[in-house]
Protein backbone atom coordinates (compact mmCIF):
# COMPACT_ATOMS: atom_id res chain seq x y z
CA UNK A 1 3.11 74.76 -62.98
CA UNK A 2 2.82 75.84 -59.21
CA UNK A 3 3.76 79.15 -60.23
CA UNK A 4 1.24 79.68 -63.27
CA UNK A 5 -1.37 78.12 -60.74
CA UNK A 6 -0.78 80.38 -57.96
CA UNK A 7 -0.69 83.30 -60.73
CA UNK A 8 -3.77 82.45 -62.28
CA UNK A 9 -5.66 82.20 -59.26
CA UNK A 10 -4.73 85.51 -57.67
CA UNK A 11 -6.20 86.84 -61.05
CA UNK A 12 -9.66 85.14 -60.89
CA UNK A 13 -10.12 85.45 -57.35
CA UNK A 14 -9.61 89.39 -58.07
CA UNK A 15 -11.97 89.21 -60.92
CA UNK A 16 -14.88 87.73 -58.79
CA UNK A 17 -14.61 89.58 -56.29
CA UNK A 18 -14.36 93.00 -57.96
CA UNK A 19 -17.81 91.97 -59.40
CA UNK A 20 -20.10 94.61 -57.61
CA UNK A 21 -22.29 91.86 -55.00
CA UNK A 22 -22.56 92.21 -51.64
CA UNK A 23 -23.93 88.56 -50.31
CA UNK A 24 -23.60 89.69 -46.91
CA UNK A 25 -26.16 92.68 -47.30
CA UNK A 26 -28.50 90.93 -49.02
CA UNK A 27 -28.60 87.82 -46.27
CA UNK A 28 -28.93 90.60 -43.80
CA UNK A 29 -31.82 92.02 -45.39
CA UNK A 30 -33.57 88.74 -46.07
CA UNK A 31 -32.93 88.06 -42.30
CA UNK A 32 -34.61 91.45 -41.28
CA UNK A 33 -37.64 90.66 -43.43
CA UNK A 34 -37.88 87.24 -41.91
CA UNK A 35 -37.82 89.59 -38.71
CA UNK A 36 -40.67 91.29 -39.25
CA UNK A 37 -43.35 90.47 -37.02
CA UNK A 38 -40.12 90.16 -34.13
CA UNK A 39 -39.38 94.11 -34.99
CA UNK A 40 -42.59 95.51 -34.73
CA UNK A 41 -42.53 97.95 -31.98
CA UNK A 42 -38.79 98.71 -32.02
CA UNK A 43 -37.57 101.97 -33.03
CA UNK A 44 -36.17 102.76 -36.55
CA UNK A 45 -32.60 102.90 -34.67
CA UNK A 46 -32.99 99.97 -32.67
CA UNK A 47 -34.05 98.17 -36.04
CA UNK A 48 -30.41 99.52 -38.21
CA UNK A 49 -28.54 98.75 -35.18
CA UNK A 50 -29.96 95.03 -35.17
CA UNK A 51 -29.25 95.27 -39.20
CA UNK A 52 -25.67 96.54 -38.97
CA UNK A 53 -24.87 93.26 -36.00
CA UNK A 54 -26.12 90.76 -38.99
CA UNK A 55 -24.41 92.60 -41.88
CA UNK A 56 -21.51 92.61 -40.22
CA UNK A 57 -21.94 88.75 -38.61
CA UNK A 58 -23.09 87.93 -42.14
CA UNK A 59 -19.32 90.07 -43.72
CA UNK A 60 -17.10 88.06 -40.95
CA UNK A 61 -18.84 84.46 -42.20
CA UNK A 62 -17.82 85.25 -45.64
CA UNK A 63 -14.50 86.83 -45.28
CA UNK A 64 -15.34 90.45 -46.46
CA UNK A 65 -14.90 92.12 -43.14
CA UNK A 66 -11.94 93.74 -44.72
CA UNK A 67 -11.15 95.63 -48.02
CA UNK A 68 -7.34 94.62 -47.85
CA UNK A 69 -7.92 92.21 -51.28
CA UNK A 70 -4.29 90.73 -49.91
CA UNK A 71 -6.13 89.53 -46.93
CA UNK A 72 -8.96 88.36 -48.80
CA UNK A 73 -7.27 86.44 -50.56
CA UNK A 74 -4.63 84.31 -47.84
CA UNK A 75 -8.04 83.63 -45.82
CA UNK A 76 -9.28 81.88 -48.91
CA UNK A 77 -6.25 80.28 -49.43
CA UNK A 78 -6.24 79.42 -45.71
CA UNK A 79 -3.04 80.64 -44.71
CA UNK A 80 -4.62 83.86 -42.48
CA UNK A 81 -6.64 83.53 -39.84
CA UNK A 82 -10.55 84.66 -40.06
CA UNK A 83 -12.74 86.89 -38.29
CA UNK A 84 -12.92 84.45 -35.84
CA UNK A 85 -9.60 83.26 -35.60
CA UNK A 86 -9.23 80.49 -37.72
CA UNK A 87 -7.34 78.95 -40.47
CA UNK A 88 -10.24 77.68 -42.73
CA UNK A 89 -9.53 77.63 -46.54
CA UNK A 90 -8.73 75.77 -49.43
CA UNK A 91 -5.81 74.14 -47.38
CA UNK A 92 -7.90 73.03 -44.62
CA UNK A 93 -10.55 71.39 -46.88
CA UNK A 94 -13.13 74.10 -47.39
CA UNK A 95 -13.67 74.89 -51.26
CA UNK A 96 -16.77 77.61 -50.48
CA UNK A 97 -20.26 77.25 -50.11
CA UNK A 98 -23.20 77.18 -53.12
CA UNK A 99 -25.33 80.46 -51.63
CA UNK A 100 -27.82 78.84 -54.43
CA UNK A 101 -27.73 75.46 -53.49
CA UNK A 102 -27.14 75.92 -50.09
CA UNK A 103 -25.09 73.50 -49.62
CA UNK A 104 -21.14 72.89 -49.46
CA UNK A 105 -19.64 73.84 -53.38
CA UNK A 106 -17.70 69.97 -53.56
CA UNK A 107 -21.43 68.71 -52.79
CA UNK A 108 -22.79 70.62 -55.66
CA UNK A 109 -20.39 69.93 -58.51
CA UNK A 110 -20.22 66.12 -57.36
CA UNK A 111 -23.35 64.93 -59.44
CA UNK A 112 -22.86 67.40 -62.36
CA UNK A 113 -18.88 66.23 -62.51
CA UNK A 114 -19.58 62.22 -62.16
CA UNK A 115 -22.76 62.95 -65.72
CA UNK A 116 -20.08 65.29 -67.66
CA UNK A 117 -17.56 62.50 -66.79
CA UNK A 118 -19.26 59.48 -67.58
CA UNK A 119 -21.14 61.15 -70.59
CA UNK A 120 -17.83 62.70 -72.25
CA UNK A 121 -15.13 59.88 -71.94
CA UNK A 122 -17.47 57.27 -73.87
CA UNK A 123 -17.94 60.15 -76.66
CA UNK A 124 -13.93 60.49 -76.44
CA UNK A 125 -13.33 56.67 -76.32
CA UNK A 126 -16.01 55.98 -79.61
CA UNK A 127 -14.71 59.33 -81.17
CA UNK A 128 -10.96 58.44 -81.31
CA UNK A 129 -11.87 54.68 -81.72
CA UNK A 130 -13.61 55.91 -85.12
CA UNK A 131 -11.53 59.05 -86.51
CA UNK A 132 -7.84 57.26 -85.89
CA UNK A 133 -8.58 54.17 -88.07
CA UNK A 134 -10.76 56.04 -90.38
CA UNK A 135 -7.67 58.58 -90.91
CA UNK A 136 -5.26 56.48 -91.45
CA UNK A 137 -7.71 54.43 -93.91
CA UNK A 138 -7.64 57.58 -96.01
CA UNK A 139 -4.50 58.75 -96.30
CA UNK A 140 -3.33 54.91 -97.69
CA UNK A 141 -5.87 55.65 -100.28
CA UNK A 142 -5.49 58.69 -100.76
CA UNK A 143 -7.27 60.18 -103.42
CA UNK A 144 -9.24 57.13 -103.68
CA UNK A 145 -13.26 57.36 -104.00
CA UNK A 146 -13.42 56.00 -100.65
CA UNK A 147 -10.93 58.86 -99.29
CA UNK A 148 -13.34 61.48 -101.71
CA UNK A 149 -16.07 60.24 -99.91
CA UNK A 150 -14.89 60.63 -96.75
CA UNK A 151 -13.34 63.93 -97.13
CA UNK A 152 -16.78 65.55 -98.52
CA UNK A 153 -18.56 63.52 -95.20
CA UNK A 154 -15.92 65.32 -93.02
CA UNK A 155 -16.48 68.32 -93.95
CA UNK A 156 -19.99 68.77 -94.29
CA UNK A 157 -19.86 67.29 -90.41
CA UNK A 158 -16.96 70.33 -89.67
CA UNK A 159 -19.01 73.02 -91.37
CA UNK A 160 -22.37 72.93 -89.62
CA UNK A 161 -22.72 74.10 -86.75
CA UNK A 162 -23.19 71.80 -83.44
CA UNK A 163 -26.09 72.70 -82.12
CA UNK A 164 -27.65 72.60 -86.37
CA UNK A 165 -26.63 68.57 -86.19
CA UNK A 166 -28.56 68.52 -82.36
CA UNK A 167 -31.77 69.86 -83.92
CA UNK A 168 -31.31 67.48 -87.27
CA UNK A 169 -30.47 64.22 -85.08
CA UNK A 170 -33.32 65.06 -82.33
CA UNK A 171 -36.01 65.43 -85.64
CA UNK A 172 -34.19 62.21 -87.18
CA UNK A 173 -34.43 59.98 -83.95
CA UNK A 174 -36.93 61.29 -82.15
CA UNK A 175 -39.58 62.72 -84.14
CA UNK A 176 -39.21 60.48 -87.41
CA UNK A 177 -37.92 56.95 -86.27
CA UNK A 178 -39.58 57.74 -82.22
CA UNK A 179 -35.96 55.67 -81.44
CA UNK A 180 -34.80 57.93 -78.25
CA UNK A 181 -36.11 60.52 -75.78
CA UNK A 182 -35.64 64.11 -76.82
CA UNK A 183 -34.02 65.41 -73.70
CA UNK A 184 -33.24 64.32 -70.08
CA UNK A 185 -31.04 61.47 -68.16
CA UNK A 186 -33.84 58.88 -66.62
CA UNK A 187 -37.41 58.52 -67.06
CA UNK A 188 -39.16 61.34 -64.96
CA UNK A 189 -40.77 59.74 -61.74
CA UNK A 190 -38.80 57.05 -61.84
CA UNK A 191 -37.30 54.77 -59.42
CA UNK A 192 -34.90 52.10 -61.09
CA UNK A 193 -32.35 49.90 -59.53
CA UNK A 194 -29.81 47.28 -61.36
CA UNK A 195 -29.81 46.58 -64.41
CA UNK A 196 -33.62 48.83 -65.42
CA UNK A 197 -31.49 51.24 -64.25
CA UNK A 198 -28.68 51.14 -66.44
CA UNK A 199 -30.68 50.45 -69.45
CA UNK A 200 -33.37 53.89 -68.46
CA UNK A 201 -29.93 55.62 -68.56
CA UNK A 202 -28.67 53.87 -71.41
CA UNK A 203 -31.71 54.94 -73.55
CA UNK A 204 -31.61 58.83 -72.57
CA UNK A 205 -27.88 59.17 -73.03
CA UNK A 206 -27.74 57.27 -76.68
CA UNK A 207 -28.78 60.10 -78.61
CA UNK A 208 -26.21 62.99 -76.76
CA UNK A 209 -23.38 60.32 -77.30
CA UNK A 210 -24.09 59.66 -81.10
CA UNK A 211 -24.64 63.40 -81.57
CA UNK A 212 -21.56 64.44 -79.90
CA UNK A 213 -19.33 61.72 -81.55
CA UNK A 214 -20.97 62.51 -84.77
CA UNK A 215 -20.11 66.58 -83.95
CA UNK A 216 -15.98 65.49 -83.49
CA UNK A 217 -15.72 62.52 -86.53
CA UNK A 218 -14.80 65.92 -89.34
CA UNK A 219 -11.43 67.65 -87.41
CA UNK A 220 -10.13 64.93 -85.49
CA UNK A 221 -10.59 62.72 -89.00
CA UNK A 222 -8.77 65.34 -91.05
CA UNK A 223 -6.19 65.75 -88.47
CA UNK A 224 -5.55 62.15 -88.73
CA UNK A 225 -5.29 61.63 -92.03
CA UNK A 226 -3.10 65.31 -93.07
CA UNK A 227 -0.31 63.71 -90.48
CA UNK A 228 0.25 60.42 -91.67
CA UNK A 229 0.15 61.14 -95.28
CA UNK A 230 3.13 63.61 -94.03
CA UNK A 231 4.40 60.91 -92.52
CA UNK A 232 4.10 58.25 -95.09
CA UNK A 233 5.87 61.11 -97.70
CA UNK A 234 9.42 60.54 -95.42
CA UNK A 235 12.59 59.27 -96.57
CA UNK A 236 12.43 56.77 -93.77
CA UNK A 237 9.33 55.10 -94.99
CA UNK A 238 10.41 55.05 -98.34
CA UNK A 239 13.29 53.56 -97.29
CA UNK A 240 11.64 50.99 -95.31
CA UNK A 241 9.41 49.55 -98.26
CA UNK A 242 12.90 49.54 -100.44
CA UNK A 243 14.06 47.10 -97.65
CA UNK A 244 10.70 44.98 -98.38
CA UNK A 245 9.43 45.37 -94.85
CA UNK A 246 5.77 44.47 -94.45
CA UNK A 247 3.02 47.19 -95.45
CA UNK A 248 1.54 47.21 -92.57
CA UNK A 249 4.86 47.11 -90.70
CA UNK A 250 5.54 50.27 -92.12
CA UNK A 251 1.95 51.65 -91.76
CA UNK A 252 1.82 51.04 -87.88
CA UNK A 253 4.82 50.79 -86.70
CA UNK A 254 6.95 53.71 -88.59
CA UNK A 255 4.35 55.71 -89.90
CA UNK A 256 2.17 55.83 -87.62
CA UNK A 257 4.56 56.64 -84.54
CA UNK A 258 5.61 59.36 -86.97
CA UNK A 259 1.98 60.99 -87.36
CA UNK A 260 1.44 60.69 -83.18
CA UNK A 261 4.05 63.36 -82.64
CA UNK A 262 1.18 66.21 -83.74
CA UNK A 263 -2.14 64.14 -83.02
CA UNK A 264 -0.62 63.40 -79.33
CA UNK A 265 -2.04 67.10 -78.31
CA UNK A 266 -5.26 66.91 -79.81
CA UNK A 267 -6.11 63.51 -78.63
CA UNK A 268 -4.84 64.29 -74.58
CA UNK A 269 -6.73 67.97 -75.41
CA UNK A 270 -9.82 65.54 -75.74
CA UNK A 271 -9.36 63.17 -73.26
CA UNK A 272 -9.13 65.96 -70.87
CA UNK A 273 -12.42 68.25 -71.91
CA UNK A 274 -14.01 65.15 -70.86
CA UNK A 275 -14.14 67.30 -67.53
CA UNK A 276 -15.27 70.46 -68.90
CA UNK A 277 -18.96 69.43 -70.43
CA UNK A 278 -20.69 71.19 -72.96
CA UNK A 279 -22.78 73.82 -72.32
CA UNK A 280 -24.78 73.66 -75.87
CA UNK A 281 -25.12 70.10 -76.06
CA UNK A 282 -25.93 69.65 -71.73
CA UNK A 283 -28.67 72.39 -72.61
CA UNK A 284 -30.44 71.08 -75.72
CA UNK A 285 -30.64 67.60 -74.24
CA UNK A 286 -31.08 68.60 -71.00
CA UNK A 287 -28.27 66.92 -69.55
CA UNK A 288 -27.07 67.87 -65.74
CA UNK A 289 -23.61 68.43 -66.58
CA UNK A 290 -20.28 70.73 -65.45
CA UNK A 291 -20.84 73.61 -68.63
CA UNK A 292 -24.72 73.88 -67.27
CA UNK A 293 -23.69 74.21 -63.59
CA UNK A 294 -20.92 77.07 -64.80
CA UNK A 295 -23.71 79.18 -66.37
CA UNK A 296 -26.78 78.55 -63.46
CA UNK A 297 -23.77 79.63 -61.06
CA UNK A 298 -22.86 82.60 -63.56
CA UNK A 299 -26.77 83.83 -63.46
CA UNK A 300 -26.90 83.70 -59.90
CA UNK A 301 -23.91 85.01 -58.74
CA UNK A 302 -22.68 81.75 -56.80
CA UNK A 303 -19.32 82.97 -57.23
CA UNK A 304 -17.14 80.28 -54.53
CA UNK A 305 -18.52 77.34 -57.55
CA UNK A 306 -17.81 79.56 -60.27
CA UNK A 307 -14.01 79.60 -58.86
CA UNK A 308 -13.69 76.73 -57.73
CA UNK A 309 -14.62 74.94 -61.33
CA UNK A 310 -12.49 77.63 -62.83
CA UNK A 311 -9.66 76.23 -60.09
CA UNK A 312 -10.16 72.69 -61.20
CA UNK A 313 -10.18 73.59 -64.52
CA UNK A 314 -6.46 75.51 -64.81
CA UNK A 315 -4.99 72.64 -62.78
CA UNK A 316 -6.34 70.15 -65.32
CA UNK A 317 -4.71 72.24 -68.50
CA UNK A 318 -1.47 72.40 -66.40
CA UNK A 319 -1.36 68.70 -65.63
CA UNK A 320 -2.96 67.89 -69.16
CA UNK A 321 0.37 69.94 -70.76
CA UNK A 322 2.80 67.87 -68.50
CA UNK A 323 1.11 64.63 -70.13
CA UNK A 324 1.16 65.59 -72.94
CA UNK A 325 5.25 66.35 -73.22
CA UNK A 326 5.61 63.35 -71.26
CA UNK A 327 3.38 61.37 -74.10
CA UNK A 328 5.82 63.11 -76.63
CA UNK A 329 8.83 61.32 -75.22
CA UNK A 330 7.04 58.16 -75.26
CA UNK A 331 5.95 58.61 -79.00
CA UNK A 332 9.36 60.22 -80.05
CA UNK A 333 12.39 59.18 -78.04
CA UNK A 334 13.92 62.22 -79.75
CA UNK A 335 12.05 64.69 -77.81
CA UNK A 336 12.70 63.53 -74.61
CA UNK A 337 14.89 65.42 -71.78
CA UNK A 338 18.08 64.72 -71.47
CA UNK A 339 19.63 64.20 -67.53
């Protein structure tokens, strides 16, 4: 995992900055314009001799004093010393600076993180809480008009596309039954504490949470219900209801722990894009999320967020992949590591 870390992020820190944007040069040229009225009467050298001290103040602030990409790239890490002497990188604490936001890049992703968080894991937690006992419903009666009914539901949901079933639910529950807000996360102007809080919240963020449990019910469902009709097919079940033990002994306790050993990666996959957002749905419902931060900082070239989300993001997959073989063992003794 360390290694595939430290791989991966010797690759994106090359790919940013190989992108052709030069912050220092364009702080030092903001500077001189602020300078205006200071620089009349100077000469044009005396004015590109006061330009080259702030470019190259402005290069040793951000590290780019230097070509050598190898050096670059340890000073980021913190394990060279800067311009100035100092050890001052990820190591030490310092995760970049938003040039938009102007502000420190932890400060900026801390709002958008703590809505993609809290907005995400109750979709996850109602998704899963709908699709695992709706599966398994199905594939007992399978072929049933029920399980028909369900299957033609799913995948009508599958087919459309997300941001189709935004635009239908916003006309359904806004415009038609006037139920929910359209877009945002409070009441504009507003000033709530407690409990009016909660509820302004509660009213704004209804209509993103039904949409996007809606948008997972088809795949998840399907998934569901394709492994444990596998698993119900096994010689052990059979066996198990030639014994006499209970239905739903053999349902929940055999089947089921049968079916988990595929579902186990979708369902951690899920639980852990609850820290990813969604750009598409944080857009249409205007939702200040992680996937809407990634794009502003895309447009305006606030690279040190752009990595650092893309940071936080590989070293969630890697510790999302060592769940989910741990899960496995759990689920399936036979799959776990031997000493």
């Amino acid at each position: 995992m360390l290694m595939v870390l430290l791989i991966l992020s010797i690759l994106m820190f090359l790919l940013y900055n190989l992108v052709p944007a030069n912050r220092a040069y364009t702080d030092a040229k903001t500077d001189m314009t602020a300078m205006k009225n200071q620089l009349k009467g100077k000469s044009s050298e005396e004015q590109a001799k006061i330009f080259e001290d702030l470019y190259h103040e402005y290069q040793k602030r951000y590290g780019t004093d230097t070509k050598n990409m190898a050096v670059k790239y340890l000073r980021w890490i913190g394990v060279y010393p800067n311009a100035y002497d100092q050890y001052n990188g990820l190591l030490q604490g310092n995760f970049g600076w938003s040039y938009e936001n102007k502000k420190p890049v932890l400060e900026t992703i801390k709002d958008p993180m703590a809505n993609t968080i809290k907005i995400n894991i109750f979709a996850t937690i109602f998704g899963l809480g709908i699709t695992i006992p709706l599966g398994i419903y199905c594939a007992i009666r399978k072929g049933k008009k029920i399980d028909q009914a369900v299957q033609v539901f799913t995948i009508v949901g599958y087919s459309l596309p997300a941001f189709i079933i935004c635009i239908v639910f916003i006309w359904i529950f806004c415009s038609i039954l006037g139920l929910f807000p359209p877009s945002g996360m409070k009441t504009p102007g507003s000033n709530y504490t407690g409990w009016a809080k909660f509820a302004d919240e509660a009213k704004y963020l209804a209509l993103p949470l039904i949409t996007m449990t809606f948008c997972s019910l088809g795949g998840m469902t399907r998934y569901v219900r394709a492994s444990m009709i596998d698993s119900l097919s096994l010689d052990c079940i059979r066996t198990a209801r030639a014994k006499g033990v209970k239905e739903k002994t053999v349902i929940y306790s055999h089947a089921w722990r049968n079916a988990l050993i595929p579902i186990v990666t979708q369902m951690v996959g899920w639980f852990l894009s609850i820290f990813g957002g969604s750009l598409m749905f944080e857009n249409i419902f205007g939702l200040n999320g992680m996937g809407k931060l990634m794009i502003q900082s895309l447009r305006t070239a606030d690279y040190d967020v752009i990595i650092l989300l893309q940071m936080f993001y590989v070293a969630v997959s890697l510790i999302g992949n060592l769940v989910i073989d741990i899960v496995y063992g759990l689920v399936d003794p036979r799959v776990r590591v031997n000493k």
